[in-house]
N, C-alpha and C. Protein backbone atom coordinates (compact mmCIF):
# COMPACT_ATOMS: atom_id res chain seq x y z
N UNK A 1 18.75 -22.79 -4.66
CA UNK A 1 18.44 -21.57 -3.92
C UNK A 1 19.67 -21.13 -3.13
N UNK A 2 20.19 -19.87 -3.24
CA UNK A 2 21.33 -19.34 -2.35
C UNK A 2 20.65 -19.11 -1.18
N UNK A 3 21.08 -19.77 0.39
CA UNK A 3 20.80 -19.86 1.48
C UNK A 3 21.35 -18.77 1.97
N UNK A 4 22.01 -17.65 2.01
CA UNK A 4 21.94 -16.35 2.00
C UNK A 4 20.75 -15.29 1.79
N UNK A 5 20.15 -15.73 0.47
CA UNK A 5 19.39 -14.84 -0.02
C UNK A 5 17.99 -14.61 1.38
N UNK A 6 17.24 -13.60 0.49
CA UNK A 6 16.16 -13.46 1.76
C UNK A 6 15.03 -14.01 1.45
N UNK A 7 14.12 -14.44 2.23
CA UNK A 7 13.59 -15.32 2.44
C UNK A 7 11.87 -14.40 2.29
N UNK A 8 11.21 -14.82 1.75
CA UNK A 8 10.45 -14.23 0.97
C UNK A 8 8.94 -14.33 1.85
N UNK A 9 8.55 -13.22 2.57
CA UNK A 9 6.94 -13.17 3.73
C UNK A 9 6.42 -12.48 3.45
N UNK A 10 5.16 -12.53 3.63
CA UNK A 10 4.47 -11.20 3.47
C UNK A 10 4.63 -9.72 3.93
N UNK A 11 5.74 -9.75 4.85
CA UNK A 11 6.28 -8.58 5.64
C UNK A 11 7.65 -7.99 4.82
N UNK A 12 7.98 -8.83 3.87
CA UNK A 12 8.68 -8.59 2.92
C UNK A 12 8.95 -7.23 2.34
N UNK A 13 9.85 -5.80 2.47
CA UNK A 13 8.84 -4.98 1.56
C UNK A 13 9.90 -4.81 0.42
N UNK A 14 8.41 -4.40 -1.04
CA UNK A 14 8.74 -4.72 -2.64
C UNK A 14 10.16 -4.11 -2.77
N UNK A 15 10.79 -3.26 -2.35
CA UNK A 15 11.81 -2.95 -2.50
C UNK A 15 12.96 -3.83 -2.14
N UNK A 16 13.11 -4.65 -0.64
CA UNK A 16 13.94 -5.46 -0.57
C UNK A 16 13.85 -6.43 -1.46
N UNK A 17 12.42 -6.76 -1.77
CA UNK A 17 12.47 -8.05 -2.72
C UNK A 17 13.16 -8.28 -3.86
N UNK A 18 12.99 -7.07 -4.62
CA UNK A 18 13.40 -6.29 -5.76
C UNK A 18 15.18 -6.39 -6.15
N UNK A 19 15.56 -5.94 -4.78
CA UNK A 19 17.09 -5.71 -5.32
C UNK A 19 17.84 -7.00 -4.27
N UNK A 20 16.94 -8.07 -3.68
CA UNK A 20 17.41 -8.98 -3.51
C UNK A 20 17.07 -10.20 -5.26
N UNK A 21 16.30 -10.02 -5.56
CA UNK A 21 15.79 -11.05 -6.71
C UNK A 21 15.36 -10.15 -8.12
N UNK A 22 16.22 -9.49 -8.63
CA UNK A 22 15.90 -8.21 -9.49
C UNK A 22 14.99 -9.12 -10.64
N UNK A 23 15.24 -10.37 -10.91
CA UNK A 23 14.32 -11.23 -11.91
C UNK A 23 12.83 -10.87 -11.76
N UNK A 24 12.39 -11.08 -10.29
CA UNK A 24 11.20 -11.38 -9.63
C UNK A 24 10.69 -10.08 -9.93
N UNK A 25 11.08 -8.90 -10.59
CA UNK A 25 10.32 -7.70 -10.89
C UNK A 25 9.13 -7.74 -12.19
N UNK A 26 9.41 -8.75 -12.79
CA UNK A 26 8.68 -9.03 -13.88
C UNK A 26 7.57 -9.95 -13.72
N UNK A 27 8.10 -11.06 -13.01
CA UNK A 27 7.31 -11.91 -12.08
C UNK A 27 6.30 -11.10 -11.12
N UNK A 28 6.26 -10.05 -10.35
CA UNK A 28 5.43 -9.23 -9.49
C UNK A 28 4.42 -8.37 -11.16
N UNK A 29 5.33 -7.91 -11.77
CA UNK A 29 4.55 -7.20 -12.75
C UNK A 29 3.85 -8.37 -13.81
N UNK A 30 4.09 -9.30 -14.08
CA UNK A 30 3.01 -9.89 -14.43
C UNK A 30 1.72 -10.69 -13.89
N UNK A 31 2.08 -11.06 -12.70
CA UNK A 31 0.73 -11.31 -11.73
C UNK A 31 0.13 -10.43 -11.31
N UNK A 32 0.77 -8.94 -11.46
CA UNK A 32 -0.47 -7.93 -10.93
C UNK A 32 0.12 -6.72 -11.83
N UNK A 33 -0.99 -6.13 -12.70
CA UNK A 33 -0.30 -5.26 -13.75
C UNK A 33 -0.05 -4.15 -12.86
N UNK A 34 -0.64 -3.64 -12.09
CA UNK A 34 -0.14 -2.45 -11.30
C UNK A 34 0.96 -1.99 -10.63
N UNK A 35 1.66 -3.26 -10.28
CA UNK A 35 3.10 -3.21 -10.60
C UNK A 35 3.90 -2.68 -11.21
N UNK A 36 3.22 -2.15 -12.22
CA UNK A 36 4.14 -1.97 -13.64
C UNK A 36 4.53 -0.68 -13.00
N UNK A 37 4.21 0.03 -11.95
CA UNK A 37 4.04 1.68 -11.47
C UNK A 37 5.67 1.83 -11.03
N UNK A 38 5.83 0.36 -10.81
CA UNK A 38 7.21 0.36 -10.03
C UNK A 38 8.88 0.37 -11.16
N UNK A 39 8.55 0.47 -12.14
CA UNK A 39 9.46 1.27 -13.07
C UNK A 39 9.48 2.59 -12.80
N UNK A 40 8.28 3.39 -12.54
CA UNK A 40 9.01 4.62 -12.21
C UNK A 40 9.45 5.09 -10.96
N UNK A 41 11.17 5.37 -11.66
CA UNK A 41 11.85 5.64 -10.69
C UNK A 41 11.41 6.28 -8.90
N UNK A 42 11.07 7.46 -8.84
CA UNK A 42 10.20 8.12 -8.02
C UNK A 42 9.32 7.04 -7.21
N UNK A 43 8.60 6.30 -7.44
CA UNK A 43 7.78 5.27 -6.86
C UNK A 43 8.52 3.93 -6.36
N UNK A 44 9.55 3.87 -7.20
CA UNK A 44 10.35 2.71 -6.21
C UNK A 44 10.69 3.11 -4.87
N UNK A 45 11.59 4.54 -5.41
CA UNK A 45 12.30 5.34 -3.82
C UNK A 45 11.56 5.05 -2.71
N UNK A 46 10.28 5.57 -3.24
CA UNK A 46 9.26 6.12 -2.13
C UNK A 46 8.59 5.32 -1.36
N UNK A 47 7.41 4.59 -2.62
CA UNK A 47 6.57 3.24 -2.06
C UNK A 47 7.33 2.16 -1.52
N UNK A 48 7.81 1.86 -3.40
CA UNK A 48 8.79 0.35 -3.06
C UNK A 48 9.36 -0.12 -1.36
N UNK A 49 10.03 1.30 -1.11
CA UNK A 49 10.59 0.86 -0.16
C UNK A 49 10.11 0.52 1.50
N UNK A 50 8.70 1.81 1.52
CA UNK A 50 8.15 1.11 2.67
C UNK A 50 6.86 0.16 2.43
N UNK A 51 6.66 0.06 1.12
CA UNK A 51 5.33 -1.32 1.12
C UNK A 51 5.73 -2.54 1.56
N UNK A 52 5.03 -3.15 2.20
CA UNK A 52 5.32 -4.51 2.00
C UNK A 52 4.40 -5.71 1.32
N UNK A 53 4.97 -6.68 0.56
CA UNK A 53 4.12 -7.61 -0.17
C UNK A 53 2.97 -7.80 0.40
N UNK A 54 2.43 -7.81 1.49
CA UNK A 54 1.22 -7.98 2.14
C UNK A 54 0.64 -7.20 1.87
N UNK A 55 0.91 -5.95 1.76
CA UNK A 55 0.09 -4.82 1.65
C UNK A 55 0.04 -4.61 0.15
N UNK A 56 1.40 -5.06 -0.32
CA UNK A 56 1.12 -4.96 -2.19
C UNK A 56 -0.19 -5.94 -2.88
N UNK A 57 -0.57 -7.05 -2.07
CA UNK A 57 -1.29 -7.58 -2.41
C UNK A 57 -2.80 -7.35 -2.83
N UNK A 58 -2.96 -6.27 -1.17
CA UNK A 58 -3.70 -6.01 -1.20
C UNK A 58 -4.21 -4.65 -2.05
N UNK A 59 -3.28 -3.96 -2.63
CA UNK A 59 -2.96 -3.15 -3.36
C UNK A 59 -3.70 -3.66 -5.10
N UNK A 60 -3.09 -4.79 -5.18
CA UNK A 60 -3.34 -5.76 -6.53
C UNK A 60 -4.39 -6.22 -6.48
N UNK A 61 -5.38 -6.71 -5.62
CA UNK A 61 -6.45 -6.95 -5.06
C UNK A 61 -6.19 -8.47 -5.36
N UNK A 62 -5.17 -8.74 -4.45
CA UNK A 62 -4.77 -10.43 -4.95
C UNK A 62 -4.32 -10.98 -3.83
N UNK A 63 -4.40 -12.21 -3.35
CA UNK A 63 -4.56 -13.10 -2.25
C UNK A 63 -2.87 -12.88 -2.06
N UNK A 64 -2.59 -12.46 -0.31
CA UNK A 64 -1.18 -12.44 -0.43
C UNK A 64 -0.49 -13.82 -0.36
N UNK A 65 -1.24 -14.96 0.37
CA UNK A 65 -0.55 -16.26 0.19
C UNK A 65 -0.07 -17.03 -1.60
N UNK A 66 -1.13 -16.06 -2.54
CA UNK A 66 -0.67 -16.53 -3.77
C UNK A 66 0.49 -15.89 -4.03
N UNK A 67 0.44 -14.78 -4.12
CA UNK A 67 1.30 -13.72 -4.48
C UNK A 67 2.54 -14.13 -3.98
N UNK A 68 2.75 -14.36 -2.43
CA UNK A 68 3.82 -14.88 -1.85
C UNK A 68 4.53 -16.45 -2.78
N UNK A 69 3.55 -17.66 -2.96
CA UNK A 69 4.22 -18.54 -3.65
C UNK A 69 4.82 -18.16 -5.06
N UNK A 70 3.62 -17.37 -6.15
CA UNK A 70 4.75 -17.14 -6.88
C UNK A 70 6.03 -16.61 -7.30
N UNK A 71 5.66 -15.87 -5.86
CA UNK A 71 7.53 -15.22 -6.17
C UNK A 71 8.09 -16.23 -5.62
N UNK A 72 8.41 -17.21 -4.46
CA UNK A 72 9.00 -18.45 -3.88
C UNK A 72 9.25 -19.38 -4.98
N UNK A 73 8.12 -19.55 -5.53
CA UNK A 73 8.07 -20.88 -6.04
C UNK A 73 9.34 -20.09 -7.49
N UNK A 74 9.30 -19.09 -7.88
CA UNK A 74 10.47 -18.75 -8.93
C UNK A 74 11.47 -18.90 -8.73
N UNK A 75 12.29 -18.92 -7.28
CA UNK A 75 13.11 -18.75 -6.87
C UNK A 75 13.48 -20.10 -6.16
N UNK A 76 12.47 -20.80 -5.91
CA UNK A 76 12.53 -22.46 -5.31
C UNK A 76 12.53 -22.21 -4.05
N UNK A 77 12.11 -21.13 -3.08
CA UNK A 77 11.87 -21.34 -1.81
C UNK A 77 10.19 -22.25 -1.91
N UNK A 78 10.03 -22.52 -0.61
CA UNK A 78 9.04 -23.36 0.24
C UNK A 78 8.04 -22.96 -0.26
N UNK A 79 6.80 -23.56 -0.19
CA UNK A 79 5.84 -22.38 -0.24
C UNK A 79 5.37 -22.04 0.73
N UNK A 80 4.33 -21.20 1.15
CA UNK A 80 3.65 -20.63 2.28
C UNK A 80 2.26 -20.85 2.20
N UNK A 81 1.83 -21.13 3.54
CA UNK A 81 0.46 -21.35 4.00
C UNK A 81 0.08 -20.47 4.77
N UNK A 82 -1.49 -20.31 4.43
CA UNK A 82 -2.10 -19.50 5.97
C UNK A 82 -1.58 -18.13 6.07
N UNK A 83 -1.38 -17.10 5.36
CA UNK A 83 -1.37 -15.78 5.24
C UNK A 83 -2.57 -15.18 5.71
N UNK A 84 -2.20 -14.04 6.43
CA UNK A 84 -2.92 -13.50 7.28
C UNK A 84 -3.62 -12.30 5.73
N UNK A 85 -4.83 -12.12 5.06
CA UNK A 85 -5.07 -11.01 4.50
C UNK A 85 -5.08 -9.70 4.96
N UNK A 86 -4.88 -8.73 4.35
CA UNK A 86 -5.19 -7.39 4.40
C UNK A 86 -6.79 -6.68 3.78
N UNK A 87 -7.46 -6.62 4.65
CA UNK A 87 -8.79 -5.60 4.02
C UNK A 87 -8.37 -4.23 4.09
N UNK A 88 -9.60 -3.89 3.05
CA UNK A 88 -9.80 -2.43 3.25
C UNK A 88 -11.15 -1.94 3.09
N UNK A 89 -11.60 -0.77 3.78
CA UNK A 89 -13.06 -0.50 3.28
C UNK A 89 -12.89 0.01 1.96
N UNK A 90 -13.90 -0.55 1.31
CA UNK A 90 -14.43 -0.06 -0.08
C UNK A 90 -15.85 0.29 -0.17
N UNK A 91 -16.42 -0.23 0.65
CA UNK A 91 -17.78 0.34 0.15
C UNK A 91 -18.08 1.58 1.30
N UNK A 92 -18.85 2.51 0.62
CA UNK A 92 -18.84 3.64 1.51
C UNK A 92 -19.70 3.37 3.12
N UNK A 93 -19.08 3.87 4.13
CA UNK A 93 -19.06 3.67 5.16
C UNK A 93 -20.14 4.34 5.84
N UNK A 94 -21.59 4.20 7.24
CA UNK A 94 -22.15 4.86 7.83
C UNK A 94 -21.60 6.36 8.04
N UNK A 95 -20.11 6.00 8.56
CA UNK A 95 -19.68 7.12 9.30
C UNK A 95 -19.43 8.35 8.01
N UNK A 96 -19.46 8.30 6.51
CA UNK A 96 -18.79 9.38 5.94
C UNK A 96 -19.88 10.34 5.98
N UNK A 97 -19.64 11.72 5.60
CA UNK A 97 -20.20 12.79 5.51
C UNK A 97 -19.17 13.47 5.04
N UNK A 98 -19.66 14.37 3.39
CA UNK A 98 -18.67 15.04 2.95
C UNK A 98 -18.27 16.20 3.24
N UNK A 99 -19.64 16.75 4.81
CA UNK A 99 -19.59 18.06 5.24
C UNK A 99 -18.60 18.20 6.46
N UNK A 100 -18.04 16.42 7.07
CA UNK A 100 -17.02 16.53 7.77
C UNK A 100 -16.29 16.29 7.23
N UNK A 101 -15.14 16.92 6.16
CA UNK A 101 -14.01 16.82 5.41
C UNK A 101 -13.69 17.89 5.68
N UNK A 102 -12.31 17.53 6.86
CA UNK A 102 -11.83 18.88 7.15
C UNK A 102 -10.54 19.56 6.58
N UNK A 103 -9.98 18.60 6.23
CA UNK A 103 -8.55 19.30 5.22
C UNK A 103 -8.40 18.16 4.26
N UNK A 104 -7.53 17.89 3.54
CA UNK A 104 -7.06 16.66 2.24
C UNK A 104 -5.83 16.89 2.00
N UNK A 105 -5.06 16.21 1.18
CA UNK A 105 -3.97 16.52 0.83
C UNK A 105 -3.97 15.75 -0.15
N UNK A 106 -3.35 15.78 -1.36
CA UNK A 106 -2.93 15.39 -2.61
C UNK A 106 -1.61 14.81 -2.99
N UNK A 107 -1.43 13.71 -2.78
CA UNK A 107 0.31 13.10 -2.82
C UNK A 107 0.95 13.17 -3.81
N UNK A 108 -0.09 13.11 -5.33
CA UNK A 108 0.14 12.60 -6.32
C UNK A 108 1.95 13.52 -6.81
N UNK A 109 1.72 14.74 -6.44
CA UNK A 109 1.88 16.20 -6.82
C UNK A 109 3.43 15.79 -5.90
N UNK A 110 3.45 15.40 -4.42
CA UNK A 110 4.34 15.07 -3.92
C UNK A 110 5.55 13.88 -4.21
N UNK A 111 4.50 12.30 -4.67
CA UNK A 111 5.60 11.69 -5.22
C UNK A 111 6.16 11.36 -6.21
N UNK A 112 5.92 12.55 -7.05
CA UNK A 112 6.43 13.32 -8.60
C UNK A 112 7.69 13.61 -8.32
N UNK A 113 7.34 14.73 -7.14
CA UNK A 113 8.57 15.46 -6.98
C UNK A 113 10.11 14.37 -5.79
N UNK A 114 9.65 13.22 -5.73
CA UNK A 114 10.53 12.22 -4.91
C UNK A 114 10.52 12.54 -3.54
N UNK A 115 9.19 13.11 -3.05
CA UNK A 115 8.91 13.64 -1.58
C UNK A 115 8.11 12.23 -0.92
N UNK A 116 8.35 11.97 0.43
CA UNK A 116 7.50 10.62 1.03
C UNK A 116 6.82 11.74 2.17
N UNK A 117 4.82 11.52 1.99
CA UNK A 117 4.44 12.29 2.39
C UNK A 117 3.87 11.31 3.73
N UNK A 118 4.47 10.36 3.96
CA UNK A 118 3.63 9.56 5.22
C UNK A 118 3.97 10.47 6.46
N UNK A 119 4.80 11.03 6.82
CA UNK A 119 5.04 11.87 7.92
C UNK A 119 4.37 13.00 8.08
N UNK A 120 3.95 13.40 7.01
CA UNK A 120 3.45 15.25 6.99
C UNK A 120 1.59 14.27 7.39
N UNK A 121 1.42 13.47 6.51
CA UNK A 121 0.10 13.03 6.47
C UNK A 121 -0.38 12.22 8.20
N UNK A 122 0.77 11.35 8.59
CA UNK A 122 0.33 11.27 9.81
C UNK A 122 0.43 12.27 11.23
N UNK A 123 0.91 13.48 10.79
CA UNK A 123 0.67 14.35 11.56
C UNK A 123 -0.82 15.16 11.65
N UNK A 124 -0.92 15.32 10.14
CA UNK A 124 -2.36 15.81 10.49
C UNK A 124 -2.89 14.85 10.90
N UNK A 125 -3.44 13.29 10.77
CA UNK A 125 -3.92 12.84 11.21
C UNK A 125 -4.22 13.00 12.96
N UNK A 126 -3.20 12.67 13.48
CA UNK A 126 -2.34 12.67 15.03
C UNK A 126 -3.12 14.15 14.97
N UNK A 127 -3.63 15.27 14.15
CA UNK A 127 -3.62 16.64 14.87
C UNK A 127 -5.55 16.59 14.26
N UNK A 128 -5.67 15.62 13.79
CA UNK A 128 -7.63 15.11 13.19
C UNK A 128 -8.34 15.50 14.70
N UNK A 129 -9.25 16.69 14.43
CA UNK A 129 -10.45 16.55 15.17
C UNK A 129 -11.27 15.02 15.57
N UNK A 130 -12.24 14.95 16.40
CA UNK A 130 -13.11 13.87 16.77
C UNK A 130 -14.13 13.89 15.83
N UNK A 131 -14.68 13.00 15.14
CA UNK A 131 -16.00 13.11 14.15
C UNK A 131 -15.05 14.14 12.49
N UNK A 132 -14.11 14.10 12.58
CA UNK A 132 -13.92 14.77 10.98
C UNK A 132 -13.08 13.76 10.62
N UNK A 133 -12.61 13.94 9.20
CA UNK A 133 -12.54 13.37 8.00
C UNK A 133 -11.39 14.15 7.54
N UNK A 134 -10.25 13.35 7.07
CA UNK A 134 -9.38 13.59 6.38
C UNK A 134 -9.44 13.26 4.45
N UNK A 135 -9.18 13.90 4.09
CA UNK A 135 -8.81 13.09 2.52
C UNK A 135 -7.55 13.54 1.79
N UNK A 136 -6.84 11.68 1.42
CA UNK A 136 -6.03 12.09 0.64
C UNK A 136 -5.66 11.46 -0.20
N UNK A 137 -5.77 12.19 -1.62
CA UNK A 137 -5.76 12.17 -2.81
C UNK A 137 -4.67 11.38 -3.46
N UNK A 138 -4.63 10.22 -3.89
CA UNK A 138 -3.36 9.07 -3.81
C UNK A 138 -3.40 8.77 -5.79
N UNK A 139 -2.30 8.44 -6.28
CA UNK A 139 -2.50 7.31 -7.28
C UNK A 139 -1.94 5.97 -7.45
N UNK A 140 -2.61 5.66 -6.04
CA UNK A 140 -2.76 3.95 -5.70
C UNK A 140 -3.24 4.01 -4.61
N UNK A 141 -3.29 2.65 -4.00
CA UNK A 141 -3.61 2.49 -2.02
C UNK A 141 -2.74 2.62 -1.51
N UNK A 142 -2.72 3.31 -0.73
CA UNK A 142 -1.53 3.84 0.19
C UNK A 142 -1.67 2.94 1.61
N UNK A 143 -0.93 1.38 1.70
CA UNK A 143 -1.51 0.53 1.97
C UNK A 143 -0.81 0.77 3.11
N UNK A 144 0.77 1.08 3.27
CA UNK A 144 1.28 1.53 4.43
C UNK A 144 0.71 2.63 5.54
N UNK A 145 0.22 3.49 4.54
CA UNK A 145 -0.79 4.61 5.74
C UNK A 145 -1.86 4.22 5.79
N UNK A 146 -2.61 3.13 5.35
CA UNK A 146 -3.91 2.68 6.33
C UNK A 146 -3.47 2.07 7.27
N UNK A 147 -2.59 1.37 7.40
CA UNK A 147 -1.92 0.37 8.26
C UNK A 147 -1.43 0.71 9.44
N UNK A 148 -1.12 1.74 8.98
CA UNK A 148 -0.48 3.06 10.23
C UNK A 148 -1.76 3.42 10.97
N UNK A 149 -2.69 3.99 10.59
CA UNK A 149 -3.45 4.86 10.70
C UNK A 149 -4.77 4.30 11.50
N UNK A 150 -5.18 2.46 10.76
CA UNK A 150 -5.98 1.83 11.75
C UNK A 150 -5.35 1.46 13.13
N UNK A 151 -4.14 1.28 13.11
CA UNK A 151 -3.33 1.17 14.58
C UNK A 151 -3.67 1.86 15.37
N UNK A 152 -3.96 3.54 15.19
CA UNK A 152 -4.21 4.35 16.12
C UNK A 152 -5.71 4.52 16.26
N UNK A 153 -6.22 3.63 15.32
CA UNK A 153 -8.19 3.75 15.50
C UNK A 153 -8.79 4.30 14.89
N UNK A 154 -7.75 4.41 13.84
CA UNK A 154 -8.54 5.57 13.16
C UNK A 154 -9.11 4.65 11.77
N UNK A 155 -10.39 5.34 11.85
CA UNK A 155 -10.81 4.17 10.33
C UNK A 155 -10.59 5.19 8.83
N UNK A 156 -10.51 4.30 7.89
CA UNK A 156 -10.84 4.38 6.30
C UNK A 156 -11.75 4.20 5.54
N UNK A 157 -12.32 4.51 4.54
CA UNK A 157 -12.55 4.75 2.81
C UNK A 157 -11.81 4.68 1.98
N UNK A 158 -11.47 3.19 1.20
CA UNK A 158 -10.64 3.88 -0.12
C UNK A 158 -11.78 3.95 -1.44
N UNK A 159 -12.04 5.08 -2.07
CA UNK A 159 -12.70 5.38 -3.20
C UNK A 159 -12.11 5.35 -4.01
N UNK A 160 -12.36 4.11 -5.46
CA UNK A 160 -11.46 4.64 -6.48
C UNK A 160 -11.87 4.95 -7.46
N UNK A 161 -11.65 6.18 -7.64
CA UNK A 161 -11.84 7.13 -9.07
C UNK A 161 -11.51 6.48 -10.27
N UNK A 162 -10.40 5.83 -10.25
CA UNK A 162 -9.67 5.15 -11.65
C UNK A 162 -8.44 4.33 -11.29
N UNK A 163 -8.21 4.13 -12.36
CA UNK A 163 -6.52 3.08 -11.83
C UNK A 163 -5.63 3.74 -11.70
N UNK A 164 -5.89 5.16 -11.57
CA UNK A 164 -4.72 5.85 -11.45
C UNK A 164 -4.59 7.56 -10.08
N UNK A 165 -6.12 7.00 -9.72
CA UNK A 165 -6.95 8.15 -8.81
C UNK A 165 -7.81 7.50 -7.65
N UNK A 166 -7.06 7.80 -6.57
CA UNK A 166 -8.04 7.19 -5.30
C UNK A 166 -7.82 7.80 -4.18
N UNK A 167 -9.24 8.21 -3.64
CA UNK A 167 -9.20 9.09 -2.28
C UNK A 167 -9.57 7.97 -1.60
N UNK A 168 -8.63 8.47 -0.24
CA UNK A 168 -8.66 7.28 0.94
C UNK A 168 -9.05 8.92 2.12
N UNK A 169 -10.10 8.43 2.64
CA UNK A 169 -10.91 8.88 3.79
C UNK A 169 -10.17 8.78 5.07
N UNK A 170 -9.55 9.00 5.86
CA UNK A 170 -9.90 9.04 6.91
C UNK A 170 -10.78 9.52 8.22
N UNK A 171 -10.95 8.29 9.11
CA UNK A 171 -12.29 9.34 9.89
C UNK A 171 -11.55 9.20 11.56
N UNK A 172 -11.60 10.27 12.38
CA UNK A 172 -10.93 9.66 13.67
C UNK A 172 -12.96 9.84 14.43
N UNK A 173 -12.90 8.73 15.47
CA UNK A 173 -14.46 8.71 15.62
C UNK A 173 -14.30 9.12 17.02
């Protein structure tokens, strides 16, 4: 193991991992096929760079302490114990109502074009009425803006349409 190299946590994000251990890209894409998203170019820029393995995990719907050893264990670091998981709501929540959906936004359309919409999106949030509902239209979990977004109290819904279509709810209560 080069004692230089970086040292591999769940706070890790896929992008540093990536162009620290460019091997380990195949290794991430074969323990979780959804990975595979991260060939396209546009989605490395964007996601890659602010996800982090913790949150990719939860993305993969895969235990991040596993996820974490097999990239280690490829590389011959340590392994890791006791990882903290990431949830998310999935099953639909008391609080939704589709008659409080007050605006949405659609990323898909944005990180086509190599745009990172976490700023425009946590503003509306930050500008969310009390009791309404945000939605926005993702193709994946947008694991960094729940993460963001429960910080400030604000809860989630992720609904998924398909493996390639998922509205994530927000509700400020």
């Amino acid at each position: 193991m080069d004692e230089n190299k970086l040292i591999i946590t769940p706070k890790t994000k896929v992008l540093q991992l990536i162009e620290a251990y460019p091997q380990l890209e195949e290794v991430l894409i074969g323990y979780v096929p959804a990975f595979e998203k991260l060939k396209n170019p546009v989605l490395r820029k964007t996601v890659a760079r602010v996800a982090t393995l913790q949150q990719a995990a939860a993305i993969g719907n895969v235990k991040v302490e596993e996820l974490i050893n097999v990239l280690r264990k490829a590389v011959g670091q340590d392994l890791l114990e006791g990882a903290d998981e990431m949830e998310f709501t999935t099953q639909k929540p008391q609080w939704f109502d589709s008659n409080k959906v007050d605006s949405e936004i659609d990323v898909r359309v944005m990180l086509q074009a190599g745009e990172q919409p976490v700023n425009q999106i946590m503003a509306d949030l930050t500008d969310l009425s009390s009791d309404k509902i945000y939605k926005v239209v993702a193709p994946f979990i947008t694991a960094p803006l729940i993460d963001k977004a429960s910080s400030l109290g604000i809860k989630h819904w992720v609904e998924k349409i398909d493996d390639e279509h998922f509205n994530i709810y927000f509700y400020k209560p």
